[in-house]
Protein backbone atom coordinates (compact mmCIF):
# COMPACT_ATOMS: atom_id res chain seq x y z
CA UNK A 1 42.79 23.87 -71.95
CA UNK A 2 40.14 23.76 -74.33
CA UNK A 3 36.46 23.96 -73.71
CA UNK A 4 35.46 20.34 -74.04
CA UNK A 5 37.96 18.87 -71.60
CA UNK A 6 36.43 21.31 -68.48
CA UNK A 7 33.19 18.62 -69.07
CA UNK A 8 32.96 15.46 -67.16
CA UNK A 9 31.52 12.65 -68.54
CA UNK A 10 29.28 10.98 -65.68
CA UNK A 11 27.05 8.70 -67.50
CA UNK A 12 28.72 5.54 -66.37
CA UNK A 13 28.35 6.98 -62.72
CA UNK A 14 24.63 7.19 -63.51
CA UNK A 15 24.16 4.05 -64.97
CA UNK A 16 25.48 2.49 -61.97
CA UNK A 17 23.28 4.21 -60.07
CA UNK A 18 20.17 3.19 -61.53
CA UNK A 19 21.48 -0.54 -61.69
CA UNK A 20 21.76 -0.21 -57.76
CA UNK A 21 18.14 1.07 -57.11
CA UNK A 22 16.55 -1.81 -59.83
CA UNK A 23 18.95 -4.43 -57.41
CA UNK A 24 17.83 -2.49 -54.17
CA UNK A 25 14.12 -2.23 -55.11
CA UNK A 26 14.26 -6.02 -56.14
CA UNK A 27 15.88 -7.22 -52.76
CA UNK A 28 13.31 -5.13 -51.15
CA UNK A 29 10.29 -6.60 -52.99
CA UNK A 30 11.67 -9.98 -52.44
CA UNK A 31 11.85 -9.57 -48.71
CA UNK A 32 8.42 -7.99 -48.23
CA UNK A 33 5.27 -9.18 -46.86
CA UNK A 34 2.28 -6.90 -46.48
CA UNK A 35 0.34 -9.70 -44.56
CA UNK A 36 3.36 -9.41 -41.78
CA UNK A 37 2.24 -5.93 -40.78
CA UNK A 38 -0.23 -5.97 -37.84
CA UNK A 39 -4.25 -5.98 -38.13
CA UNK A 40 -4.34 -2.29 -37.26
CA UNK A 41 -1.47 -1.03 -39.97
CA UNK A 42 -2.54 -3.11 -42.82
CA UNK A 43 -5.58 -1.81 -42.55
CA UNK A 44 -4.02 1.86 -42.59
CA UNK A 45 -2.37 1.11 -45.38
CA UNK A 46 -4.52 -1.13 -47.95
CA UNK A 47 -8.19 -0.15 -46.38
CA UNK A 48 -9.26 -3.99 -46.54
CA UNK A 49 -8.35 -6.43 -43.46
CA UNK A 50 -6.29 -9.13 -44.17
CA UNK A 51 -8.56 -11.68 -44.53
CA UNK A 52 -10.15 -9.75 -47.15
CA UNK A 53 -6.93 -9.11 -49.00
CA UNK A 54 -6.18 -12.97 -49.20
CA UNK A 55 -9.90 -13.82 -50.30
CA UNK A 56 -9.72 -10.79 -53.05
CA UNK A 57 -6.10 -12.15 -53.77
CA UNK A 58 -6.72 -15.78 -54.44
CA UNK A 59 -10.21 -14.47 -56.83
CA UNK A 60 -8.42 -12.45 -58.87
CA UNK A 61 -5.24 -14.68 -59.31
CA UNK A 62 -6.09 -16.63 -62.34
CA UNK A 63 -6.40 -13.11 -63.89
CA UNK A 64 -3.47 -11.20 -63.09
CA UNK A 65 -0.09 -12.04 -65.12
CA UNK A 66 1.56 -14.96 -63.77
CA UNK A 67 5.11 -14.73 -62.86
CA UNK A 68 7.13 -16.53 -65.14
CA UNK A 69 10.73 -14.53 -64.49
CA UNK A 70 12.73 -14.11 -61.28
CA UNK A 71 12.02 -10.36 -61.49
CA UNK A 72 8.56 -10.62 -62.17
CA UNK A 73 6.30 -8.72 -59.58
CA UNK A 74 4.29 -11.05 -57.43
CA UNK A 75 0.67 -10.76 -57.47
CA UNK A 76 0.50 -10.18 -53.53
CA UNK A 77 2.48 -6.95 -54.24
CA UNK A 78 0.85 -6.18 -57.45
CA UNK A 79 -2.74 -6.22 -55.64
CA UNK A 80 -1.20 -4.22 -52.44
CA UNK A 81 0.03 -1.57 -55.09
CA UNK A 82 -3.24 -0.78 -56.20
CA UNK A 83 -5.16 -0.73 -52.98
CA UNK A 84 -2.51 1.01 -51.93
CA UNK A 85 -2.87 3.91 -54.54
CA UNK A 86 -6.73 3.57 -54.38
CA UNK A 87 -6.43 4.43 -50.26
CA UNK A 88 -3.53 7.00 -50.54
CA UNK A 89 -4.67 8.54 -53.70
CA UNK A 90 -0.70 9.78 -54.62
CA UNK A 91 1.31 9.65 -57.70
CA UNK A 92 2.78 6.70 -58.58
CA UNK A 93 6.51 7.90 -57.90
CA UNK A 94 5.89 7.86 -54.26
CA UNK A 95 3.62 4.41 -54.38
CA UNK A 96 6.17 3.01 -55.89
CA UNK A 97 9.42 4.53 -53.56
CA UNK A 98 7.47 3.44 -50.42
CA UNK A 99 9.17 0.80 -48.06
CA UNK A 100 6.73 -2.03 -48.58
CA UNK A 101 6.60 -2.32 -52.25
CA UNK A 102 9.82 -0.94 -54.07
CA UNK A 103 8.90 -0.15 -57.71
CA UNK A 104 9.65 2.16 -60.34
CA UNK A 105 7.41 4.73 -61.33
CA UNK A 106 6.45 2.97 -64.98
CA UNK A 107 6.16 -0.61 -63.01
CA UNK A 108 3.76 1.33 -61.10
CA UNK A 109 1.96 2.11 -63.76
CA UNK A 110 1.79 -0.99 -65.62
CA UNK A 111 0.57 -2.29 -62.40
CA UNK A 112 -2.24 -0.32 -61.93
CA UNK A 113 -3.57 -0.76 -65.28
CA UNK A 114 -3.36 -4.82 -64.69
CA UNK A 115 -5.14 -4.73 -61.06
CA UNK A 116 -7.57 -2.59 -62.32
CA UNK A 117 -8.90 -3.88 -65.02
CA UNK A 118 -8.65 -7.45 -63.25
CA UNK A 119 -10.73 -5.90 -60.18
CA UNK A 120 -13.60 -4.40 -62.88
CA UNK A 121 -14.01 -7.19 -64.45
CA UNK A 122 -14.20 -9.43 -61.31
CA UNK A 123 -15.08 -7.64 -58.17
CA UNK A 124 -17.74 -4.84 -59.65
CA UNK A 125 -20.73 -7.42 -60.73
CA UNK A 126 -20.37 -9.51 -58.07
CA UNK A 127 -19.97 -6.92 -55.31
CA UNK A 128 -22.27 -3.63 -56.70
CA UNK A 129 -25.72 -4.84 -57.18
CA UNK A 130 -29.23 -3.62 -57.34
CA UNK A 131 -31.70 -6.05 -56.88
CA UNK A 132 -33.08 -6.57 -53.68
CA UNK A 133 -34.47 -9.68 -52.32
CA UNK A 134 -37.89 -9.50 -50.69
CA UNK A 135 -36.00 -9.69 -46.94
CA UNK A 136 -33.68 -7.22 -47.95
CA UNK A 137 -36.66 -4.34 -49.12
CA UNK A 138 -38.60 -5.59 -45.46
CA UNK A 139 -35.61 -4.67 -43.54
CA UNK A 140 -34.42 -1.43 -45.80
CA UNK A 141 -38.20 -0.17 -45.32
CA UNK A 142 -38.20 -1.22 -41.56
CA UNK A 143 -34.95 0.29 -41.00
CA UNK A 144 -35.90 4.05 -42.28
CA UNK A 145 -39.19 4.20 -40.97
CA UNK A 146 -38.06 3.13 -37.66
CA UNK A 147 -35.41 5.85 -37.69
CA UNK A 148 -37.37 8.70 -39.62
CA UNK A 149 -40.89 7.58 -39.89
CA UNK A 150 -40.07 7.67 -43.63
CA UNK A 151 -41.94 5.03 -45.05
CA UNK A 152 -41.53 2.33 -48.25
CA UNK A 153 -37.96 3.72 -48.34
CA UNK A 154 -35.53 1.28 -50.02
CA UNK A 155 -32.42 3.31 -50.51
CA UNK A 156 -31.13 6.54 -51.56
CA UNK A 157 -29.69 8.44 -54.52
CA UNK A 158 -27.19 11.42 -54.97
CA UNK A 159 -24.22 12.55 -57.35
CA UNK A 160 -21.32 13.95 -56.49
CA UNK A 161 -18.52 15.23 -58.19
CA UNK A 162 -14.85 13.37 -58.66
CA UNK A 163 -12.30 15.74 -59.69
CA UNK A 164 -10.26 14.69 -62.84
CA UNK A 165 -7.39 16.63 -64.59
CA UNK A 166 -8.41 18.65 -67.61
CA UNK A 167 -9.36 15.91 -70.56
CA UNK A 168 -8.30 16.98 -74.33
CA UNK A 169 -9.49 19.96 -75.14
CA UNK A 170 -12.13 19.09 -77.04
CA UNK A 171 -13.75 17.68 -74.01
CA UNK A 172 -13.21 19.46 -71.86
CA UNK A 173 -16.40 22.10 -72.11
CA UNK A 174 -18.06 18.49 -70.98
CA UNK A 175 -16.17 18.13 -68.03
CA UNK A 176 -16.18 21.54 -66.53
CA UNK A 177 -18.70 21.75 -64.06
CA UNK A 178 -20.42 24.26 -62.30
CA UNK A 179 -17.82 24.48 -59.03
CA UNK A 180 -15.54 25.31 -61.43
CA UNK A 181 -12.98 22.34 -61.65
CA UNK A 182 -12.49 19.16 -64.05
CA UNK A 183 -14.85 16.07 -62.75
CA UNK A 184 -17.55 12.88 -63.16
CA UNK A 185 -20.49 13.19 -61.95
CA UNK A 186 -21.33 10.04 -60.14
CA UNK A 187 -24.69 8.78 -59.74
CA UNK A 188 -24.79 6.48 -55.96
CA UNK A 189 -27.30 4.56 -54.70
CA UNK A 190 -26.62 3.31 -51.16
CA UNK A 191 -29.04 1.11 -49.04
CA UNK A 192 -29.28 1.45 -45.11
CA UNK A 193 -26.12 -0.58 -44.51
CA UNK A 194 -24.49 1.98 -46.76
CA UNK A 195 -23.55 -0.49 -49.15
CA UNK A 196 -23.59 0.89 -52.22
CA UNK A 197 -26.02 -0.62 -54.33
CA UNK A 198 -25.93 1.22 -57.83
CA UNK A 199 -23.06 3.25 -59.13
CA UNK A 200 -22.91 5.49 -62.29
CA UNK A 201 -19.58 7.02 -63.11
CA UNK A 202 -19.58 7.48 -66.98
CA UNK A 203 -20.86 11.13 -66.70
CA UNK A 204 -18.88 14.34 -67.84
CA UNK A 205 -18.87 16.50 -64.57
CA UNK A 206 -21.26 19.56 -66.37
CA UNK A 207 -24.34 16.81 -67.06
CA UNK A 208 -26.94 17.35 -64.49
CA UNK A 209 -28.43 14.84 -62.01
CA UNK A 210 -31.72 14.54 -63.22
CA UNK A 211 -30.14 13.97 -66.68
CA UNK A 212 -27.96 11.09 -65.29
CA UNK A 213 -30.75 9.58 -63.67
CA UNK A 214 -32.97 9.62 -67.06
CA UNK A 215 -30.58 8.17 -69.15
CA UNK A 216 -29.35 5.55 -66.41
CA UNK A 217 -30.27 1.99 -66.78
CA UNK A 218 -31.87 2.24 -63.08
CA UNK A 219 -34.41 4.17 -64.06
CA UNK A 220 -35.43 2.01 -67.03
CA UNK A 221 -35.23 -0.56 -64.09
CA UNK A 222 -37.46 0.53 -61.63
CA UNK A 223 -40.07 1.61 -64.11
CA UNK A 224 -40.02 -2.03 -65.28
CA UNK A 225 -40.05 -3.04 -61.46
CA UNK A 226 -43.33 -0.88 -61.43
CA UNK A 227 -45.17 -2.32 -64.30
CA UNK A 228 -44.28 -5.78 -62.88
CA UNK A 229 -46.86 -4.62 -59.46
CA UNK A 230 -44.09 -3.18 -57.39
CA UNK A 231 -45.98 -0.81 -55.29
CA UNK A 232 -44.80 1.29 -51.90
CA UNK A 233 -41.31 0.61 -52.83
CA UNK A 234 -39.12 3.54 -53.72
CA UNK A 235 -35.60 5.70 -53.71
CA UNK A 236 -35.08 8.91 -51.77
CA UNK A 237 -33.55 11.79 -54.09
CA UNK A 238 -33.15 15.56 -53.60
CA UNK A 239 -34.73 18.09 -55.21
CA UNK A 240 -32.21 17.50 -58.30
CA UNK A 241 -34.04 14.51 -59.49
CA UNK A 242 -37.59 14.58 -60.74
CA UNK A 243 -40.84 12.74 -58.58
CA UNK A 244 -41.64 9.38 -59.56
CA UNK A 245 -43.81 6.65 -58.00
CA UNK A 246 -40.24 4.93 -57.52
CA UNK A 247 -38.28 8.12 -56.59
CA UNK A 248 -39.71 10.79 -53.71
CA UNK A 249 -38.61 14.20 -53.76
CA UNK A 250 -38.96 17.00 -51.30
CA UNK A 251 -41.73 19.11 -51.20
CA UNK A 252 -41.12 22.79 -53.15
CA UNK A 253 -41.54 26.33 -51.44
CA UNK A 254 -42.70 24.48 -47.99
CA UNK A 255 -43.46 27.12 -45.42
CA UNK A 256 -41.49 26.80 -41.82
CA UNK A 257 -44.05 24.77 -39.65
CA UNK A 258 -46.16 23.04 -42.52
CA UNK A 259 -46.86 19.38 -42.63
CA UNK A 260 -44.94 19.73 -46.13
CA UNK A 261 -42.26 20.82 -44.14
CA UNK A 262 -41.88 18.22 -41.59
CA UNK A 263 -41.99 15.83 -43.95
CA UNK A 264 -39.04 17.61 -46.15
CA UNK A 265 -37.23 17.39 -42.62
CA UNK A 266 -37.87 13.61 -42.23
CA UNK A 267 -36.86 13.46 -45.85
CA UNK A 268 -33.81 14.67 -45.38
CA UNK A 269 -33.01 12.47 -42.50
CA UNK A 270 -33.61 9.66 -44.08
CA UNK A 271 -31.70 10.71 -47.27
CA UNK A 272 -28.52 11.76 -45.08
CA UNK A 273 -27.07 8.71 -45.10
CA UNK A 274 -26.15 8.60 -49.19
CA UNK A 275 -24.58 11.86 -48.11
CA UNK A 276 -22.67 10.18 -45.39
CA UNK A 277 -21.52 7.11 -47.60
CA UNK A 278 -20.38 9.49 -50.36
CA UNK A 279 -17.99 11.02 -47.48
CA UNK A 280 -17.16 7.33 -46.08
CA UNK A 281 -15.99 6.34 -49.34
CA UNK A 282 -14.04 9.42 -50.85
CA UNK A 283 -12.09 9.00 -47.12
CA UNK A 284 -11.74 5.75 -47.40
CA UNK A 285 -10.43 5.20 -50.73
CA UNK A 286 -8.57 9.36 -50.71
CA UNK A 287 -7.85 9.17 -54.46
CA UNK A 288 -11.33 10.34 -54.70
CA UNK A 289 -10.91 13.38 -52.47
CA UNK A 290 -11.43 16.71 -54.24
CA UNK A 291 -7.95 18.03 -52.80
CA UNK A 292 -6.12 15.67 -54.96
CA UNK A 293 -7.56 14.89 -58.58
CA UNK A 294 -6.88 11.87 -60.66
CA UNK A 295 -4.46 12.19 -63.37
CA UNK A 296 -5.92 9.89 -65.73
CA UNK A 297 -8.43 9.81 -68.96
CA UNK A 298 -11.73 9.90 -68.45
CA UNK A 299 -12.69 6.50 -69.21
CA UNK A 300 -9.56 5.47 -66.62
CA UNK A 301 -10.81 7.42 -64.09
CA UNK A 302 -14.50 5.87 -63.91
CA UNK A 303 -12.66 2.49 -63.89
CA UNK A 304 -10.85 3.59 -60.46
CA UNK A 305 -14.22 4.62 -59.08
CA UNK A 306 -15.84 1.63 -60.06
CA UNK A 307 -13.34 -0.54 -58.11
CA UNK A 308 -13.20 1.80 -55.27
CA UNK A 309 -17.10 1.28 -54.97
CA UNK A 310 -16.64 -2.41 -54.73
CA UNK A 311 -13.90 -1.82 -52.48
CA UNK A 312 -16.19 -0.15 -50.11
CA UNK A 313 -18.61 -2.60 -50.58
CA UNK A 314 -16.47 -5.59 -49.58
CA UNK A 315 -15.05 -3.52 -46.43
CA UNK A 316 -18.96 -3.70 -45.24
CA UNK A 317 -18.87 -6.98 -45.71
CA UNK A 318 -15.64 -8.25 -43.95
CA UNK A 319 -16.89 -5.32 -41.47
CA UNK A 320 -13.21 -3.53 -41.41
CA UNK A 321 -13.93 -1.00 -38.98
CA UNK A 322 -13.45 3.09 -40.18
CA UNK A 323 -10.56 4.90 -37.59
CA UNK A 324 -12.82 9.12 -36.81
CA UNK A 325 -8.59 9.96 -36.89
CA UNK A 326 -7.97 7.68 -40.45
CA UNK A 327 -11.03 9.32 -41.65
CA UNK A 328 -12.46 12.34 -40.36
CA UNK A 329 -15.99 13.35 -41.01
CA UNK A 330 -16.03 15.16 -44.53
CA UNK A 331 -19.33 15.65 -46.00
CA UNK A 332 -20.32 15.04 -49.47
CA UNK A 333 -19.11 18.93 -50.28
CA UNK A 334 -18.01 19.08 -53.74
CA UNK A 335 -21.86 18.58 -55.36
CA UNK A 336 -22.59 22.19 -53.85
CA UNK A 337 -25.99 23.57 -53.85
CA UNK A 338 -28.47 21.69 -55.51
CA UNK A 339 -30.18 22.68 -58.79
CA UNK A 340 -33.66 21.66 -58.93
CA UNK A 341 -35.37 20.28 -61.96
CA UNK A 342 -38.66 21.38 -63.45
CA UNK A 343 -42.10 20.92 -61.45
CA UNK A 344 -43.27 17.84 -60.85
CA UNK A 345 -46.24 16.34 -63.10
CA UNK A 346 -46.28 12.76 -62.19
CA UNK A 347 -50.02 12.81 -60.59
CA UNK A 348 -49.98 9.26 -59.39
CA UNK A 349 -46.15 10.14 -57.94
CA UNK A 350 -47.78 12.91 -56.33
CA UNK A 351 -50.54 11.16 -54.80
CA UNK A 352 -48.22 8.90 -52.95
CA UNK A 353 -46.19 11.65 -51.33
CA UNK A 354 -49.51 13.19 -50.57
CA UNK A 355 -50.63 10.14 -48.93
CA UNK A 356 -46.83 9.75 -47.45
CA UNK A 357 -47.53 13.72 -45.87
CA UNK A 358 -50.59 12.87 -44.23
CA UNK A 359 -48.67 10.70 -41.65
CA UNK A 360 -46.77 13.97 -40.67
């Protein structure tokens, strides 16, 4: 017997085999309904209720791919795919293998890139916006001075860190940051409903705060908001970001016991709850979580940020409920110790917290 007849040639066998998974996957898409699954479990599952899932669905359907072919994906599936990634945070393999959606790995991926882009361009604008109406700053300001005796406070800023595979190489001294992984720094702003107001994902993971904050188009913003007469109005940020008239900081070197110290304490209070959205969001949408980074470029990873932002925004709004055992409490722990910028020399910036310290 020679050597080539102790081969057997199975690539028939495994033909057929991968024509029986496309037939079983179809049959599986075509039977399945993600609005079937109870309140409780589609919420699990996609993050959003379900009557936020049919309001996002029938927005965004003009702009996903219509199906024109039997084997076309529906766009009910095609959104659930994405939110599905988006609250899982998994590799597409496994999205894709799942019970309630049946796709191939490369569908998967070709879905992901049409939801997403679809969701950016629709749901970020609309859902992710700065500018407050008068109502809105009375009840922000009322809100944090009634709970911290903080006063003029609007919102609050922070960065944190979204850990990304390792870009090309030429990149990736950019990227590198200072906890010693791949990330994007992202700028937040969240009001007191924790609805995130400003978002600023663009940022290599090794640019500092302050830097983000300076080259943002917020701070061009609220400067403009100032020289318009905006007075006793302004953001809450840690010692990372430089004082402004539209931007308190903490105090610097305050002894234990000092006035400056109290107020760094009520500070802090008050800017706890950026902290505590940062955490809300990365648990709510997992694909952000540090213990699993995104495999994707850059540019594709502030996209799935973006969306998850607006995501969290629209769960405010259709007030879907967070499970303590779906999400338990994880601070905002990958931004680390905070590195503070140079001394403040804003004089009129420092006459308001001056003014602010005298009620402490």
């Amino acid at each position: 017997m020679t050597t080539t007849e102790l081969w057997f040639d199975d690539s028939s066998e495994e033909d057929e085999s991968l024509v029986e998974l496309a037939r079983n996957r179809k049959k599986l898409r075509d039977a399945s309904n993600p609005l079937e699954l109870d309140s409780a479990t589609f919420i699990k599952n996609f993050r959003l209720s379900k009557e936020a899932f049919v309001d996002l669905l029938s927005a965004t359907e003009e702009m996903l791919q219509r199906c024109t072919r039997a084997k076309s994906i529906p766009n009910i599936l095609k959104l659930a795919t994405a939110l599905r990634f988006c609250a899982q945070g998994s590799y597409q393999l496994s999205i894709g293998n799942e019970n309630m959606l049946g796709l191939a790995q490369p569908t998967v991926s070709v879905v992901l890139s049409e939801v997403l882009d679809a969701l950016e361009n629709f749901i970020c604008q609309r859902w992710i916006k700065f500018n407050y109406t008068e109502a809105e700053m009375q009840q922000a300001k009322s809100h944090f001075y009634n709970n911290t005796r903080f006063p003029g406070v609007i919102g609050c800023v922070d960065g944190t860190h979204i850990k990304i595979v390792a870009p090309k190489k030429e990149l990736q001294h950019l990227y590198y940051n200072r906890k010693g992984f791949f990330s994007i720094n992202a700028m937040i702003v969240c009001d007191h409903t924790m609805n995130i107001r400003y978002i600023n994902a663009k940022n290599p993971g090794a640019t500092h705060d302050s830097m983000i904050f300076n080259m943002s188009a917020l701070k061009a913003y609220l400067e403009q908001q100032v020289e318009n007469g905006l007075r006793n109005t302004w953001l809450l940020g840690d010692a990372g970001y430089a004082l402004k008239t539209y931007l308190m900081t903490p105090f610097r070197n305050s002894e234990e016991g000092s006035p400056e110290s109290r107020c760094n304490t009520q500070h802090s209070r008050a800017r706890n709850i950026v902290e505590r959205n940062i955490g809300v969001l990365k648990n709510r949408f997992r694909c952000l979580l540090q213990a699993r980074a995104l495999h994707y470029s850059p540019k594709k990873a502030t996209q799935i940020i973006n969306v998850c932002a607006a995501l969290h925004n629209i769960c405010i709004f259709y007030k879907v409920e967070i499970s303590p055992e779906e999400f338990p409490n994880e601070a905002n722990d990958s931004h680390g110790g905070v590195i503070e910028v140079e001394s403040d020399n804003d004089s009129e910036a420092a006459a308001i917290r001056n003014r602010i310290l005298r009620t402490f």
